[in-house]
C-alpha atoms as a PDB file:
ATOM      1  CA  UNK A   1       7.478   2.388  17.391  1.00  0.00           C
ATOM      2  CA  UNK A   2       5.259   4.636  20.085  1.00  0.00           C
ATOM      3  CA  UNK A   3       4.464   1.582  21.680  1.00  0.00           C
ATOM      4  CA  UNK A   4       8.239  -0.108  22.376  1.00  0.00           C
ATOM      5  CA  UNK A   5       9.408   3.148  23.112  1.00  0.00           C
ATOM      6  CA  UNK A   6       6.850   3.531  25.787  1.00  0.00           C
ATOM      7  CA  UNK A   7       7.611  -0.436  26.981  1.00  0.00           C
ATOM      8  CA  UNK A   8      11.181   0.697  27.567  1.00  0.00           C
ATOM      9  CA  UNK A   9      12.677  -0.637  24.234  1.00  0.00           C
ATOM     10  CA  UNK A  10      15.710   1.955  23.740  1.00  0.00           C
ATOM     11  CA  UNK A  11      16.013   1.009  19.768  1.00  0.00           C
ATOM     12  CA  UNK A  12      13.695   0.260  17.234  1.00  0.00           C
ATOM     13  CA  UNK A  13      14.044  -0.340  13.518  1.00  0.00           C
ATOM     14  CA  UNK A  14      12.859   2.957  10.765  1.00  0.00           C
ATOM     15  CA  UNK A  15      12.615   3.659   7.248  1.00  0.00           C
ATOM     16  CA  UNK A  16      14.121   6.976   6.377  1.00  0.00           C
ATOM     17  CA  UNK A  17      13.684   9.143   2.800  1.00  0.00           C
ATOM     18  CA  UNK A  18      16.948  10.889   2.425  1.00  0.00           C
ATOM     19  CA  UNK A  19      18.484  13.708   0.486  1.00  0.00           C
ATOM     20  CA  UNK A  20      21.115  11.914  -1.621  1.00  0.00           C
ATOM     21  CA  UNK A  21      23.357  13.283  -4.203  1.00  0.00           C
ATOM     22  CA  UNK A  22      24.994  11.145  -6.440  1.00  0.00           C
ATOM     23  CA  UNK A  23      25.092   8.079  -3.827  1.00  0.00           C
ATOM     24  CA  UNK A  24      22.555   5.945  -1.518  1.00  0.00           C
ATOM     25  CA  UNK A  25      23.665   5.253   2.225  1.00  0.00           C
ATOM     26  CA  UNK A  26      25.551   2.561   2.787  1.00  0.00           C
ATOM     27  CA  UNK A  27      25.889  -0.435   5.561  1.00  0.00           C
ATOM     28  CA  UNK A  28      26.775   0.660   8.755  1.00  0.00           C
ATOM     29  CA  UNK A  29      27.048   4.669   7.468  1.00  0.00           C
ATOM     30  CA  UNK A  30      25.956   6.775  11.145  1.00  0.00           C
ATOM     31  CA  UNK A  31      22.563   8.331  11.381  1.00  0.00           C
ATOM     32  CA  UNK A  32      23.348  11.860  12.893  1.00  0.00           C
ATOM     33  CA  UNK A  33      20.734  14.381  15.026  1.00  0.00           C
ATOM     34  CA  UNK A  34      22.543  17.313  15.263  1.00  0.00           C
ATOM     35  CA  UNK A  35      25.303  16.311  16.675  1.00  0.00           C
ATOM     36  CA  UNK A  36      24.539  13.000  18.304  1.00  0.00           C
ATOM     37  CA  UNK A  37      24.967   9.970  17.015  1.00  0.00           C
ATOM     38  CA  UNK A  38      21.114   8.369  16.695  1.00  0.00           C
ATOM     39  CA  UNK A  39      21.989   4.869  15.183  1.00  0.00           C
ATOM     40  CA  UNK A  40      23.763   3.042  12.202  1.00  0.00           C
ATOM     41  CA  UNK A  41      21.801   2.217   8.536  1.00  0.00           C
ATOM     42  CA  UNK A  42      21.123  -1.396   8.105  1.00  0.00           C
ATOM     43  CA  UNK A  43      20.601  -0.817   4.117  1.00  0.00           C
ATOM     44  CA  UNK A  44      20.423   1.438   1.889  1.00  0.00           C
ATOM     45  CA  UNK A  45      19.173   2.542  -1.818  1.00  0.00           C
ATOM     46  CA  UNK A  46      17.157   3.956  -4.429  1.00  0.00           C
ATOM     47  CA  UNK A  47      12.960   3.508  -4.351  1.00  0.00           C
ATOM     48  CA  UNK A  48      12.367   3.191  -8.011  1.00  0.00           C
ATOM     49  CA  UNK A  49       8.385   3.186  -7.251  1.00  0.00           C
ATOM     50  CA  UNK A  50       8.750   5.720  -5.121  1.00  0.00           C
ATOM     51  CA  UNK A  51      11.408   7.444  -6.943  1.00  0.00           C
ATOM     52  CA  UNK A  52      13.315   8.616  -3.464  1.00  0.00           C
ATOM     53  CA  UNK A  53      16.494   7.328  -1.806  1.00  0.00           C
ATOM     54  CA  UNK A  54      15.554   5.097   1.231  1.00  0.00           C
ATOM     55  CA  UNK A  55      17.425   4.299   4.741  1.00  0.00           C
ATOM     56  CA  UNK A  56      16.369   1.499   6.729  1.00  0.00           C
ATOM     57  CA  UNK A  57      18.085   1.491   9.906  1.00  0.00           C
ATOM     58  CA  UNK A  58      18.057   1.071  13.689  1.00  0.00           C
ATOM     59  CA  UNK A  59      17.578   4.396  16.007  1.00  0.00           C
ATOM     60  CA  UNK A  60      17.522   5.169  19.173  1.00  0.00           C
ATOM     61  CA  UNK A  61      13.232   5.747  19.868  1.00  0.00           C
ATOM     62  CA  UNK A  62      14.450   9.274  21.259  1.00  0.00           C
ATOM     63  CA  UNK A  63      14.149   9.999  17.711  1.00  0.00           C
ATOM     64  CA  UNK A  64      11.048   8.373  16.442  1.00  0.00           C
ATOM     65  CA  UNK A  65       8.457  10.745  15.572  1.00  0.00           C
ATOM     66  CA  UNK A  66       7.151  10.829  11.929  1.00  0.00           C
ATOM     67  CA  UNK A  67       9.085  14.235  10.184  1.00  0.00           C
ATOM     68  CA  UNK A  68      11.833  13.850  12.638  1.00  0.00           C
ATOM     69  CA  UNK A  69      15.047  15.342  10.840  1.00  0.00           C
ATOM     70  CA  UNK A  70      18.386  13.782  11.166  1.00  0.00           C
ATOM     71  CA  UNK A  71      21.336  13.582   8.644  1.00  0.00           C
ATOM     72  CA  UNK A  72      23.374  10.562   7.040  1.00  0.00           C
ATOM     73  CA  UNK A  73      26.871  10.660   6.983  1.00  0.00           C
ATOM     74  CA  UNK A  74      27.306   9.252   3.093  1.00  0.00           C
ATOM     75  CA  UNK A  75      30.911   8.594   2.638  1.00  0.00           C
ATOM     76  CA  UNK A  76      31.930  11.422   4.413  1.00  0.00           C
ATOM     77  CA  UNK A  77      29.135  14.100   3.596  1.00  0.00           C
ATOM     78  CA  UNK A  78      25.975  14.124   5.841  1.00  0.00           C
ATOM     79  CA  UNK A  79      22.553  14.425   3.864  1.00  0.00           C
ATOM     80  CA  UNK A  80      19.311  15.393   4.654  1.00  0.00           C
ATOM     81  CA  UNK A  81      16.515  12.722   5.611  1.00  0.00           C
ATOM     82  CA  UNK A  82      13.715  12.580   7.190  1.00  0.00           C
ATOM     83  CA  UNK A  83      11.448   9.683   9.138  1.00  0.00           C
ATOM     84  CA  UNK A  84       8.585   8.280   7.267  1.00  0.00           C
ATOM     85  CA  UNK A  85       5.033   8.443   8.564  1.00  0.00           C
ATOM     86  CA  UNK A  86       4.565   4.393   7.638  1.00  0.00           C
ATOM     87  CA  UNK A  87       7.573   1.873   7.303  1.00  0.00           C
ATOM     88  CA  UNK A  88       6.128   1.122   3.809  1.00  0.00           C
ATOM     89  CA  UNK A  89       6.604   3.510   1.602  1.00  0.00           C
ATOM     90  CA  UNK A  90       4.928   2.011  -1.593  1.00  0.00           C
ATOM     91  CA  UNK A  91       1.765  -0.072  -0.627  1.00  0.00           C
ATOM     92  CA  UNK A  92      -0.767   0.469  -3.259  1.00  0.00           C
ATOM     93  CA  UNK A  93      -3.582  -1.075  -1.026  1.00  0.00           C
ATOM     94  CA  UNK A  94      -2.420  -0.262   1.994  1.00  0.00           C
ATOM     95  CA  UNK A  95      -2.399  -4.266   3.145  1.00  0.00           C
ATOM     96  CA  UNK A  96       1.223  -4.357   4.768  1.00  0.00           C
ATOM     97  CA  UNK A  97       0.859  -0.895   6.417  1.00  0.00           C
ATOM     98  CA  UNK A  98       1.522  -0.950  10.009  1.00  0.00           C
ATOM     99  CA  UNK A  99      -0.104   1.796  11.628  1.00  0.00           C
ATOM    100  CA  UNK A 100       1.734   2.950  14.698  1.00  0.00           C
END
């Protein structure tokens, strides 16, 4: 992600562990930091190995540091979520890790 931001790519594609309540994100449901608009979730559910809800989405590369804290608007109430170090978050031996 470092990398394309630093060749002038303006967008690149993240994996997200958000705060959900009682739904997932959906399609197309706006990734918010603070109160910019940072990009749009490509997919989202629930990460039964990893027992966390997941976003997968494209975002600006303003915003891509690992911790970096943004919210999802999930129909119509924004939660919690925060950028994962590695876009695999269950790997067991670490053989599809990409290591930005």
């Amino acid at each position: 992600m470092v990398a394309n931001r630093d060749a002038g790519v303006t967008q690149d594609f993240a994996t997200f562990v958000v705060d959900a309540t009682d739904a997932d994100a959906p399609a197309l449901a706006t990734v918010w930091y603070g109160d910019r608009k940072a990009g749009l979730v490509l997919s989202g559910g629930y990460g039964h190995r990893t027992e966390t809800s997941i976003a997968l989405y494209v975002v600006d590369t303003d915003y891509l540091a690992a911790g970096t804290q943004v919210e999802i608007d999930i129909y119509g109430e924004r939660r919690p979520a925060s950028l994962t170090e590695t876009p695999a978050l269950y790997d067991p031996l670490s053989e599809n890790c990409d290591r930005r």
